[in-house]
Protein backbone atom coordinates (compact mmCIF):
# COMPACT_ATOMS: atom_id res chain seq x y z
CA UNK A 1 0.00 0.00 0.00
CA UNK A 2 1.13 3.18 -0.69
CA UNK A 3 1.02 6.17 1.52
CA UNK A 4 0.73 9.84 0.44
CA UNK A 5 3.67 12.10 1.82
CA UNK A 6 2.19 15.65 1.91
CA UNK A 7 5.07 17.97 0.99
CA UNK A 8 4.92 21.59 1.54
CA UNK A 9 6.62 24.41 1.45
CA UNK A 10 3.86 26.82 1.54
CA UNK A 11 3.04 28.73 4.64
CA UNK A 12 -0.56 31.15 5.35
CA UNK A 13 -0.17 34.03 7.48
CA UNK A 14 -3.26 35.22 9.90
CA UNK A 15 -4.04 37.54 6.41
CA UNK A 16 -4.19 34.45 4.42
CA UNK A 17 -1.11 35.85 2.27
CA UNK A 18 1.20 32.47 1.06
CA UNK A 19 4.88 32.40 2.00
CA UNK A 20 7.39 29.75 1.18
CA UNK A 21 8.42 28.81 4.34
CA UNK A 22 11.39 29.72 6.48
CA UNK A 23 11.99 32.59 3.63
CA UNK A 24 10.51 36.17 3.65
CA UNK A 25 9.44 35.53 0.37
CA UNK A 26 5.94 35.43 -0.60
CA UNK A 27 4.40 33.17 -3.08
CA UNK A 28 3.28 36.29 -5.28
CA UNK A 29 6.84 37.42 -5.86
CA UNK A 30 7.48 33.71 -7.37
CA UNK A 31 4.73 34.26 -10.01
CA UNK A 32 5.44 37.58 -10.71
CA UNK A 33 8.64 36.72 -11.79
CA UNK A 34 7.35 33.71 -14.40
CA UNK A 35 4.38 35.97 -15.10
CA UNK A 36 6.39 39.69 -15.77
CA UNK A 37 9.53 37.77 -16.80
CA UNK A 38 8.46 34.54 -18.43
CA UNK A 39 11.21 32.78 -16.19
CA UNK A 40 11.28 29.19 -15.54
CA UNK A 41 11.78 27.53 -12.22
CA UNK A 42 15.39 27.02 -13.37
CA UNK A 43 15.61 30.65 -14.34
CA UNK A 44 14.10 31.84 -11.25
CA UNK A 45 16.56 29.76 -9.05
CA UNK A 46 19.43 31.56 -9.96
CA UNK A 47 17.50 35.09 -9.37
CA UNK A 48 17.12 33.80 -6.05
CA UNK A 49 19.62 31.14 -5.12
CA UNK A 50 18.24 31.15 -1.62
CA UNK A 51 15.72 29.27 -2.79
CA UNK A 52 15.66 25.38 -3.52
CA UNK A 53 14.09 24.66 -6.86
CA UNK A 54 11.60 22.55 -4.52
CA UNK A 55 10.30 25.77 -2.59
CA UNK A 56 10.12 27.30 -6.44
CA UNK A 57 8.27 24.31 -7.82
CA UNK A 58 5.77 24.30 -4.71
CA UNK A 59 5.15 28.37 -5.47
CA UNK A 60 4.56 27.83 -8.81
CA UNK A 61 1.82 25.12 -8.24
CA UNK A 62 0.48 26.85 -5.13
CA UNK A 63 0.02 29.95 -7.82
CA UNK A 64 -1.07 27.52 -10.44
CA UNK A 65 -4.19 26.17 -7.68
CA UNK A 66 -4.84 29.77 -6.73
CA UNK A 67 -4.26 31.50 -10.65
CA UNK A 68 -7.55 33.75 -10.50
CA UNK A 69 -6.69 35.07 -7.24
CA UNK A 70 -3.53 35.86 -7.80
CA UNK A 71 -3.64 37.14 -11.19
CA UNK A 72 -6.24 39.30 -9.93
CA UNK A 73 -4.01 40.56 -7.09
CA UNK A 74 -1.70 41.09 -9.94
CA UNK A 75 -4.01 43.00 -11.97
CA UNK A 76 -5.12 45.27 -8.99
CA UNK A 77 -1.62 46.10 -7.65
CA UNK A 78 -0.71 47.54 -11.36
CA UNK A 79 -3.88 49.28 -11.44
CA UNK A 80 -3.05 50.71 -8.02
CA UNK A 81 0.88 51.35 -8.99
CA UNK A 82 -0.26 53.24 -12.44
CA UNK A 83 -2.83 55.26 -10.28
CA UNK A 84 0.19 56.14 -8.08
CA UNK A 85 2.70 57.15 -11.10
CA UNK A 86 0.09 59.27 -12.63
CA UNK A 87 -1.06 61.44 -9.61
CA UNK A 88 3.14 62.34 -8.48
CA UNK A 89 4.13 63.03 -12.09
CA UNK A 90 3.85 66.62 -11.81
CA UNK A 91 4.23 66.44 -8.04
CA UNK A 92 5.97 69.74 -6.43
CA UNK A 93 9.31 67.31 -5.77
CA UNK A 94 9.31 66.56 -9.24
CA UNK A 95 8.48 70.17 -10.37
CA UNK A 96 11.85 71.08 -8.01
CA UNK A 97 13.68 69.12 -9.66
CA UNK A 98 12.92 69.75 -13.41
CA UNK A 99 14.00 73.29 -12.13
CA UNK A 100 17.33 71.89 -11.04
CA UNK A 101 18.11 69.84 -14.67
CA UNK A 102 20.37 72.00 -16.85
CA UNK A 103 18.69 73.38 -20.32
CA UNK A 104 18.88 70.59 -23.18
């Protein structure tokens, strides 16, 4: 008979946000990287050689389980991040500036 061995490297905080465990790297910043990036688990491994590729691998199919959510948590944070860059772009630090930048 064969047993299952549940193997995990995914961790939930009290806000429900996934972590790979003993890291202080969340789940999200895994699938951003294949998402923005395109990079494999290989490829992401030596971004972040702290990692094990078996951490990686368990990220990547904790995203895959959980793709709507976190492609919508994607969606909202560049939403929110555009929203951001478009009300500072004439900010009055920015205006200072431009006044410091020698004529073209």
């Amino acid at each position: 008979m064969l047993t299952a061995e549940p193997i995990t490297h995914i961790l939930r905080d009290a806000a429900g946000l996934a972590w790979i465990d003993r890291t202080r790297i969340k789940v999200l910043e895994v699938a951003l990287d294949h998402v923005a990036y395109g990079w494999s688990a290989e490829e992401i491994h030596r971004q972040h050689t702290n990692l094990s590729l078996a951490q990686i691998h368990a990220a990547l199919a904790y995203y895959y389980d959980h793709q709507a959510a976190f492609d919508q948590q994607m969606t909202e944070s560049l939403i929110e991040a555009n929203r951001l860059a478009a009300a500072t772009i004439d900010s009055p630090l920015r205006r200072r500036l431009r006044l410091l930048q020698p004529p073209v």
